[in-house]
N, C-alpha and C. Protein backbone atom coordinates (compact mmCIF):
# COMPACT_ATOMS: atom_id res chain seq x y z
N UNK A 1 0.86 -1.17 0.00
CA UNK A 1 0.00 0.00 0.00
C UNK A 1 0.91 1.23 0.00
N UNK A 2 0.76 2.32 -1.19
CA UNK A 2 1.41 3.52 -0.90
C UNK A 2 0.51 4.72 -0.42
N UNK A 3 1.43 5.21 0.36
CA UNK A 3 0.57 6.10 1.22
C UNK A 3 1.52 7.65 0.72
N UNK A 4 0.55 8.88 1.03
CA UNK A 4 1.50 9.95 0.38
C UNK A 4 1.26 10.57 1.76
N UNK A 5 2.19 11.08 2.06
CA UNK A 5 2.17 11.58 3.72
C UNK A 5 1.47 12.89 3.91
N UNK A 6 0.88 14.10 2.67
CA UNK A 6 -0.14 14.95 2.92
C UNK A 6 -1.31 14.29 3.07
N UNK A 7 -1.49 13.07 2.47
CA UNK A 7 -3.03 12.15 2.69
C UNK A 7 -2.97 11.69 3.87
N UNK A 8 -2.21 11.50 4.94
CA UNK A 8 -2.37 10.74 5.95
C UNK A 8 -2.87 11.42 6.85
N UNK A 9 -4.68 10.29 7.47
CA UNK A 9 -5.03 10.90 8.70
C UNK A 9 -4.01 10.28 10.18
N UNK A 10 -3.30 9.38 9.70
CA UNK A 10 -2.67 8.44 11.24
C UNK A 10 -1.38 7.63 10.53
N UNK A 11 -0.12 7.88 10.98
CA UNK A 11 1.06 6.98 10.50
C UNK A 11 1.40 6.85 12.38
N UNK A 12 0.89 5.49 12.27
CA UNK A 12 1.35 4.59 13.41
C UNK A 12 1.12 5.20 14.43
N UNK A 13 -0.15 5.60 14.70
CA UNK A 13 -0.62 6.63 15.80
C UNK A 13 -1.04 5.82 16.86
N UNK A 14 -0.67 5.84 17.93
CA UNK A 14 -0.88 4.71 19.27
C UNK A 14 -2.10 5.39 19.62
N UNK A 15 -3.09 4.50 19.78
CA UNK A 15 -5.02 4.87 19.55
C UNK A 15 -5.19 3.90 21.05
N UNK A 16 -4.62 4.50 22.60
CA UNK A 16 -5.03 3.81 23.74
C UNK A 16 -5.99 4.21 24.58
N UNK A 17 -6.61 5.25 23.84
CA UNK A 17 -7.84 6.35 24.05
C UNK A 17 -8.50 6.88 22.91
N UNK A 18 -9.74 7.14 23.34
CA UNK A 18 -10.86 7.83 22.01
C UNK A 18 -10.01 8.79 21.81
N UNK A 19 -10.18 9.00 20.31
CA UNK A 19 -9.10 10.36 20.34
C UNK A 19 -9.46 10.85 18.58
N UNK A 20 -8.94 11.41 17.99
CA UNK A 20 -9.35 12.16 16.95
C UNK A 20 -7.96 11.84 16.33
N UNK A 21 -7.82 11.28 14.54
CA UNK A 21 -7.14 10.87 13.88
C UNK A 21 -5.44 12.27 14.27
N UNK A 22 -4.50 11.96 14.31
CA UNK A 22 -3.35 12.73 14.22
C UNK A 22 -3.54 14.00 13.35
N UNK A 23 -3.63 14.27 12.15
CA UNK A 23 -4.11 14.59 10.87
C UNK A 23 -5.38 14.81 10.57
N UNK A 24 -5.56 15.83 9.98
CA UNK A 24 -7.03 16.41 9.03
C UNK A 24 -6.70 16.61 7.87
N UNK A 25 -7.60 16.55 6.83
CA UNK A 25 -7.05 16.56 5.19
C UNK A 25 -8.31 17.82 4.74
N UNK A 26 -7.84 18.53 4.25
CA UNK A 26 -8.67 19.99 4.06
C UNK A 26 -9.01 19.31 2.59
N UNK A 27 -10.48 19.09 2.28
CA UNK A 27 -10.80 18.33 0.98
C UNK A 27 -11.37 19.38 0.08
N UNK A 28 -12.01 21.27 0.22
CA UNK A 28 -11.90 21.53 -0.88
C UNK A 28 -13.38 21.00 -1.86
N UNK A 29 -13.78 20.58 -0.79
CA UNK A 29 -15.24 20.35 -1.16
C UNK A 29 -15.75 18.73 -0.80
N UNK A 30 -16.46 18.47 -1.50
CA UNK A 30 -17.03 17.11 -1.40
C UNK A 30 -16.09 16.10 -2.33
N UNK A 31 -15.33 15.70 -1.98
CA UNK A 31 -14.28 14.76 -2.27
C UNK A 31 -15.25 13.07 -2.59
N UNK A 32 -16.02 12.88 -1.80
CA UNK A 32 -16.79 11.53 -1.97
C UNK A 32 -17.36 11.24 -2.76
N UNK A 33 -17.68 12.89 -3.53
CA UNK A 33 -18.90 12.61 -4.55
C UNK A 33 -18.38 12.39 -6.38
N UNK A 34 -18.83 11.43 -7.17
CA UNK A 34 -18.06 11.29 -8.45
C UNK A 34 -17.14 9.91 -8.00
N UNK A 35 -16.33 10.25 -8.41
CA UNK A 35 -14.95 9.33 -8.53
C UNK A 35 -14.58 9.09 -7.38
N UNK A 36 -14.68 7.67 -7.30
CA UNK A 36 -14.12 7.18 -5.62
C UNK A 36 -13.05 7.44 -5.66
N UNK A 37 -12.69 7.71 -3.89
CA UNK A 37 -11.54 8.13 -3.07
C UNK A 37 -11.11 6.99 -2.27
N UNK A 38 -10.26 6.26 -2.61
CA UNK A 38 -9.75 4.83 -1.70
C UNK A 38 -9.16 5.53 -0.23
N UNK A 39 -9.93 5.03 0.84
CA UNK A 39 -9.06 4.73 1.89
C UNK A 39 -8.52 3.77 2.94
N UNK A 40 -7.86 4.63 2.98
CA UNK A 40 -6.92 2.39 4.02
C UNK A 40 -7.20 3.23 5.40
N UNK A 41 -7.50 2.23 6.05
CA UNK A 41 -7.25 2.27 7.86
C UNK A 41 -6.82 0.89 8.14
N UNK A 42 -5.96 0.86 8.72
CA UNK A 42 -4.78 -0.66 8.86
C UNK A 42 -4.82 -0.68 10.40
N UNK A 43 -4.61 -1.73 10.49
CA UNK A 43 -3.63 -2.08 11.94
C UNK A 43 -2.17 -1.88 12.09
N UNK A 44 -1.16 -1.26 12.65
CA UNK A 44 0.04 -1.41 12.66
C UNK A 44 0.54 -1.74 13.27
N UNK A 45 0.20 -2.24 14.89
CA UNK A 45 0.19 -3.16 15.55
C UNK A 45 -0.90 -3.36 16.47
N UNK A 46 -0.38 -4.62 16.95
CA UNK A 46 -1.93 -5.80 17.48
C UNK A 46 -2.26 -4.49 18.66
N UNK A 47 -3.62 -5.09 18.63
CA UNK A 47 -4.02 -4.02 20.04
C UNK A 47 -4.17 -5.08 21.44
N UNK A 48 -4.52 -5.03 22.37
CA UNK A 48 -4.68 -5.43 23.62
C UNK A 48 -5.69 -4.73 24.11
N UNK A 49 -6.31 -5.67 25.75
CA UNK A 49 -7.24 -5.08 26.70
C UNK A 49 -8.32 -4.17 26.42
N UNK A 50 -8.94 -4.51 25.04
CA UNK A 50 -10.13 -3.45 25.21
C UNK A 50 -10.80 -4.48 23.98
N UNK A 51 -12.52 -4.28 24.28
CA UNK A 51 -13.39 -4.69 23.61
C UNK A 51 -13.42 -4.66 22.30
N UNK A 52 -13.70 -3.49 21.73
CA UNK A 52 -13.53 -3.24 20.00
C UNK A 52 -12.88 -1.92 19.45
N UNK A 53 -12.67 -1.21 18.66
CA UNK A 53 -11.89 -0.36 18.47
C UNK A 53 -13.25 0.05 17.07
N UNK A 54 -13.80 1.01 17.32
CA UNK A 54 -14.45 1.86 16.14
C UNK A 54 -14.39 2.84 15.42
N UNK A 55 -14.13 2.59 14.28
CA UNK A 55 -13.85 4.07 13.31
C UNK A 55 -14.69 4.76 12.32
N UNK A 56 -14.77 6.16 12.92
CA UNK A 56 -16.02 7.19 11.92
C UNK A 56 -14.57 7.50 11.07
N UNK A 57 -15.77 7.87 10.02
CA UNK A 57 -14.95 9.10 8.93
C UNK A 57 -16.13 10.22 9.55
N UNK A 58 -14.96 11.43 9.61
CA UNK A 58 -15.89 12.89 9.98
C UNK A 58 -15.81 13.93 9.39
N UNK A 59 -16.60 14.65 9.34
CA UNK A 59 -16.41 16.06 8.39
C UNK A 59 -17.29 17.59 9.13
N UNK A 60 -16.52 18.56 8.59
CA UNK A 60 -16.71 19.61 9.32
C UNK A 60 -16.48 20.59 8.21
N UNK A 61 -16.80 21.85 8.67
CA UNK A 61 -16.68 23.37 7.90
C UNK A 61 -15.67 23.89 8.93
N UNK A 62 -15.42 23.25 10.70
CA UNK A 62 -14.37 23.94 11.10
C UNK A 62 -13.39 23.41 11.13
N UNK A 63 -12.29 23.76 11.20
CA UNK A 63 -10.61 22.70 11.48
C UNK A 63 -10.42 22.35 12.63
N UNK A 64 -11.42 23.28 13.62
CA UNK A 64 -11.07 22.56 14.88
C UNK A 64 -12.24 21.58 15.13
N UNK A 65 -12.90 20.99 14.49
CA UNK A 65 -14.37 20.00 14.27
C UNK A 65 -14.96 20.75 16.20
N UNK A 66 -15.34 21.71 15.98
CA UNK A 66 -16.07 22.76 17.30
C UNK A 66 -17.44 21.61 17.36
N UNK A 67 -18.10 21.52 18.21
CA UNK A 67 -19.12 20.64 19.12
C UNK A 67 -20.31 21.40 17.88
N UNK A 68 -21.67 20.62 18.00
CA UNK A 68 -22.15 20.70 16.97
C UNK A 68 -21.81 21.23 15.18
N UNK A 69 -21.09 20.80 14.85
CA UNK A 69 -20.31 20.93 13.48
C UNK A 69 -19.59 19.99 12.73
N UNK A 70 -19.62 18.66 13.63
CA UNK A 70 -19.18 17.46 13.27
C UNK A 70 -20.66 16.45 12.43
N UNK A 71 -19.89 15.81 11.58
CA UNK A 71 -20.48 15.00 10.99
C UNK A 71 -20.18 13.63 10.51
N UNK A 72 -20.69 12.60 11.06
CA UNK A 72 -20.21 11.07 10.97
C UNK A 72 -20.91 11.25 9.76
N UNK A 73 -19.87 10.18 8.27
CA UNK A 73 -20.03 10.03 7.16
C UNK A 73 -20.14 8.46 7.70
N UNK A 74 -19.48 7.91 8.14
CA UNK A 74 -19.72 6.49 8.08
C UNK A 74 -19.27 5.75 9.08
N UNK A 75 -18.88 4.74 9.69
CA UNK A 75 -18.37 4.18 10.93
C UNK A 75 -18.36 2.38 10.38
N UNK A 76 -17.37 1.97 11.58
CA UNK A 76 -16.94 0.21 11.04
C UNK A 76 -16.13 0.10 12.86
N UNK A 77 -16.37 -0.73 12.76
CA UNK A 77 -15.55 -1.38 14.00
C UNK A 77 -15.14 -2.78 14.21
N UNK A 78 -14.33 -3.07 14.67
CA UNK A 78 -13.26 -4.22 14.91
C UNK A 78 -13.58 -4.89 16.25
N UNK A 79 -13.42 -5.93 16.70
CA UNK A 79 -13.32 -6.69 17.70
C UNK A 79 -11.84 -6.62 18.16
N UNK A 80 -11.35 -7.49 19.32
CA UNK A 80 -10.31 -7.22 19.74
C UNK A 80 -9.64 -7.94 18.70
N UNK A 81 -10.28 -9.58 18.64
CA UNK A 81 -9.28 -10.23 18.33
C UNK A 81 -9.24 -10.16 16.38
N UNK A 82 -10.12 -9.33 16.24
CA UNK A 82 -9.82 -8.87 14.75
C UNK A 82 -8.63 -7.58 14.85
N UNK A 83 -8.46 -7.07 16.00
CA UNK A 83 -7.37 -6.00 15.68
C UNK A 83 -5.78 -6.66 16.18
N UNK A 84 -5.18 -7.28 14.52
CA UNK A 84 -4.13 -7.62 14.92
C UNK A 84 -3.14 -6.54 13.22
N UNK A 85 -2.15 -6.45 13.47
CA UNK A 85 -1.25 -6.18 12.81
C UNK A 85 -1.61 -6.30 10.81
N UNK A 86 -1.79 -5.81 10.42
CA UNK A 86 -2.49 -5.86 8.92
C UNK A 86 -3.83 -5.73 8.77
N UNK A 87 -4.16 -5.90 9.88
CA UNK A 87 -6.18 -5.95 9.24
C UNK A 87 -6.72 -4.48 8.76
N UNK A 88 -7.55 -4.59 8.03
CA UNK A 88 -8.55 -3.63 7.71
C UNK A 88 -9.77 -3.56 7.82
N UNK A 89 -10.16 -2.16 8.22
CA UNK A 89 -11.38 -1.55 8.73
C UNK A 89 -11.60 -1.53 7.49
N UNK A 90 -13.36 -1.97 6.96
CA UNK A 90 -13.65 -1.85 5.99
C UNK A 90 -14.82 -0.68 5.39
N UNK A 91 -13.65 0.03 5.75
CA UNK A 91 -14.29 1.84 5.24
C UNK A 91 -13.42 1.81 4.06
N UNK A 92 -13.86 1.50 2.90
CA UNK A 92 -12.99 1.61 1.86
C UNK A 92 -12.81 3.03 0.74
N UNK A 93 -13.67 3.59 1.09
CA UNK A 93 -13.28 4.63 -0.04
C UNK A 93 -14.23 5.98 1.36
N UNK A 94 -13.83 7.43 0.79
CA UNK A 94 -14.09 8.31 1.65
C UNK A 94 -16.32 8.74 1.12
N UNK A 95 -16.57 8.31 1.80
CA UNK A 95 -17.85 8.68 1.25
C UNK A 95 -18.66 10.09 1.30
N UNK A 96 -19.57 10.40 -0.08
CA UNK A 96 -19.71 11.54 -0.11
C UNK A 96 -20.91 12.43 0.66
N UNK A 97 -20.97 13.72 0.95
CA UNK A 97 -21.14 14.02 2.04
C UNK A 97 -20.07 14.95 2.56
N UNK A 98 -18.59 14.88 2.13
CA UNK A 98 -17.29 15.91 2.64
C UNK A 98 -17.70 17.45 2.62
N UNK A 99 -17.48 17.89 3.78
CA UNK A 99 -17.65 19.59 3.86
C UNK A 99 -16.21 20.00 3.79
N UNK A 100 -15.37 20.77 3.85
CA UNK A 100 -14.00 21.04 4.09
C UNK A 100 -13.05 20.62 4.58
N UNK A 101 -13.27 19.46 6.06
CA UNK A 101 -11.95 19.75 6.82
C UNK A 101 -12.56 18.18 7.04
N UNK A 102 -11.82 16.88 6.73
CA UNK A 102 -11.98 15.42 6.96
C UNK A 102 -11.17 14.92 8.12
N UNK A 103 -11.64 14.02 8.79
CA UNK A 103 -10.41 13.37 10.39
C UNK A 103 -11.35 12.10 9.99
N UNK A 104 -10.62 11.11 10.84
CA UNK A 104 -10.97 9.90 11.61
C UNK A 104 -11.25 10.11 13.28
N UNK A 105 -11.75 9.49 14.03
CA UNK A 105 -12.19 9.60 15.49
C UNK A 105 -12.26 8.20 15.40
N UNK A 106 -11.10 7.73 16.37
CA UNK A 106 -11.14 6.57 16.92
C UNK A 106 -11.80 6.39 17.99
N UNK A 107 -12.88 5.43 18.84
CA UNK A 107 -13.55 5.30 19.72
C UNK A 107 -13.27 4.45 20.22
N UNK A 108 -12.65 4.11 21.13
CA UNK A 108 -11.90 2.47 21.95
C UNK A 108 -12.64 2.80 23.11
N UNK A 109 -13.62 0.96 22.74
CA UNK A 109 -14.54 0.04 24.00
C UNK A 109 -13.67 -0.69 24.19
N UNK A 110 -13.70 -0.23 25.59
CA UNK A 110 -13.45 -1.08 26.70
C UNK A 110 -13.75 -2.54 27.14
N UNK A 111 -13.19 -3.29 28.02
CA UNK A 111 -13.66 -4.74 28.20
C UNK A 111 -15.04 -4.41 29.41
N UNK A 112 -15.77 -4.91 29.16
CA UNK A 112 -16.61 -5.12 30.06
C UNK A 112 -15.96 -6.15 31.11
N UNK A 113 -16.36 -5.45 32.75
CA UNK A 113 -15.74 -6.20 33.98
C UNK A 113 -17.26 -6.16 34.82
N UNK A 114 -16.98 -7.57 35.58
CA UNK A 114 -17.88 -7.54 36.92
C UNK A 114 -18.13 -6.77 38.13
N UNK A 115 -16.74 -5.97 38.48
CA UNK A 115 -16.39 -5.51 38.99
C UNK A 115 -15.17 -4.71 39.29
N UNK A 116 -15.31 -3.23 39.42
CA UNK A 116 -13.96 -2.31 39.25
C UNK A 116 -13.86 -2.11 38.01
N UNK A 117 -12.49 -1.88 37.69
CA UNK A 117 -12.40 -0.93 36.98
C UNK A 117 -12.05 -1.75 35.43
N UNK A 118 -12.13 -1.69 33.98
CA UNK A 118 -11.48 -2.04 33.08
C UNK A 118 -9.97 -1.57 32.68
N UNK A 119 -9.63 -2.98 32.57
CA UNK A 119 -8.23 -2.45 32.18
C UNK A 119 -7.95 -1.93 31.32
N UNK A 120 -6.70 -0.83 31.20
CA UNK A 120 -6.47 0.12 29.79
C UNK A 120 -5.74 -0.53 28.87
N UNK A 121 -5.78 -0.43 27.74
CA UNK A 121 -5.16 -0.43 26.83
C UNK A 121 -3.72 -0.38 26.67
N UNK A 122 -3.01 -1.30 26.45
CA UNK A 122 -1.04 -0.60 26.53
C UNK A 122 -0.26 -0.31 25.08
N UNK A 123 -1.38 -1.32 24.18
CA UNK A 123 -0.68 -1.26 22.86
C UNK A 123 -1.66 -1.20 22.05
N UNK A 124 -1.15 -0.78 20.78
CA UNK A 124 -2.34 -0.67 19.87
C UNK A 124 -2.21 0.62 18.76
N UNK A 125 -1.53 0.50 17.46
CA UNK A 125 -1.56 1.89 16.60
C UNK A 125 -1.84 1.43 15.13
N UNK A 126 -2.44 2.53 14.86
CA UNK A 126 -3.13 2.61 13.29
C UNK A 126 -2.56 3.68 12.14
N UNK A 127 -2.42 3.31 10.81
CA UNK A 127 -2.12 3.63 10.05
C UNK A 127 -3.15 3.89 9.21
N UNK A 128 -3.49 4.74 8.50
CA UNK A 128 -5.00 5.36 7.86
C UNK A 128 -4.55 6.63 7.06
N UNK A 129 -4.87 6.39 5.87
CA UNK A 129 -4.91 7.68 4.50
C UNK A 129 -5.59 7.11 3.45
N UNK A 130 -5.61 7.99 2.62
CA UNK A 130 -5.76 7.95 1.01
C UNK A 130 -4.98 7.58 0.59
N UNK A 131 -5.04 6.74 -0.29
CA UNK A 131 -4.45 6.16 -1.37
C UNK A 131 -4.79 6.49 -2.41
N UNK A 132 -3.65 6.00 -3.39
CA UNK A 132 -4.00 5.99 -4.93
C UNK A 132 -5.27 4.53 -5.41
N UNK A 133 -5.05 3.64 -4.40
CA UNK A 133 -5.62 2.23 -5.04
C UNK A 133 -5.76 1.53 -3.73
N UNK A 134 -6.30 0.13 -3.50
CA UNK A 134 -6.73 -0.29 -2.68
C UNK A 134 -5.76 -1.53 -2.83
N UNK A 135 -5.23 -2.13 -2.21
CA UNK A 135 -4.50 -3.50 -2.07
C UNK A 135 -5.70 -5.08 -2.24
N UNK A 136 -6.03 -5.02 -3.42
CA UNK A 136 -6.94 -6.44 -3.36
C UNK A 136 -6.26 -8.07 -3.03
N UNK A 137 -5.21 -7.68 -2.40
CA UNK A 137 -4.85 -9.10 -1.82
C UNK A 137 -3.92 -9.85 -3.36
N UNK A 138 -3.69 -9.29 -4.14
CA UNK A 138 -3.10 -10.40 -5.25
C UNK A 138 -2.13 -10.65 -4.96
């Protein structure tokens, strides 16, 4: 997979909390609409101690995505033991709907416990951009 490093929302971004992709890609309009936009969200390494790991694509008119101004385009989520080292979230292309300013928002569930507290997360990072093309496995 080639990745061009102005496309990247996350190069190996340790995701051990909800958190908002590293990177925003200023799209200049509706990027989704017409001609698909391939995107990869990878595993780059295995994750640990938490339930599933879920990923929106989001879009905004602000750069700082300000509280009512956000917009989930789409969402996918992983199990634990699907988040190992290569896998893909199958958000494959950026869907249309883009206002100006695009991120990812990672959302990491927790393990459900009987009691006390869930344990955190120690490892766990993702790699996620645009691409030119999609890797069909050949």
């Amino acid at each position: 997979m080639l990745f061009d490093n102005n496309l990247m929302f996350s190069d190996e971004q340790s995701v051990l909390q909800s958190a908002a992709s590293d990177k925003i890609i200023e799209s200049y309009g509706d990027v989704g609409k017409g001609t698909t936009v391939p995107l990869c969200i990878m595993v780059a390494e295995d994750f640990d101690k938490l339930a599933a790991l879920n990923v929106e694509v989001q879009t905004s008119d602000d750069a700082e995505f300000g509280s009512g101004n956000v917009q989930t385009l789409v969402s996918s989520s992983l199990g634990v033991d699907e988040l190992v080292q290569g896998a893909m979230f199958p958000i494959n292309y950026i869907p249309s709907g883009c206002k100006q300013f695009v991120r990812l928002y990672y959302d990491v569930v927790l393990q459900t416990v009987e009691s006390g507290t869930a344990p955190s997360p120690t490892k766990g990072k993702i790699t996620a951009g645009i691409v030119t093309a999609l890797d069909q496995g050949v």
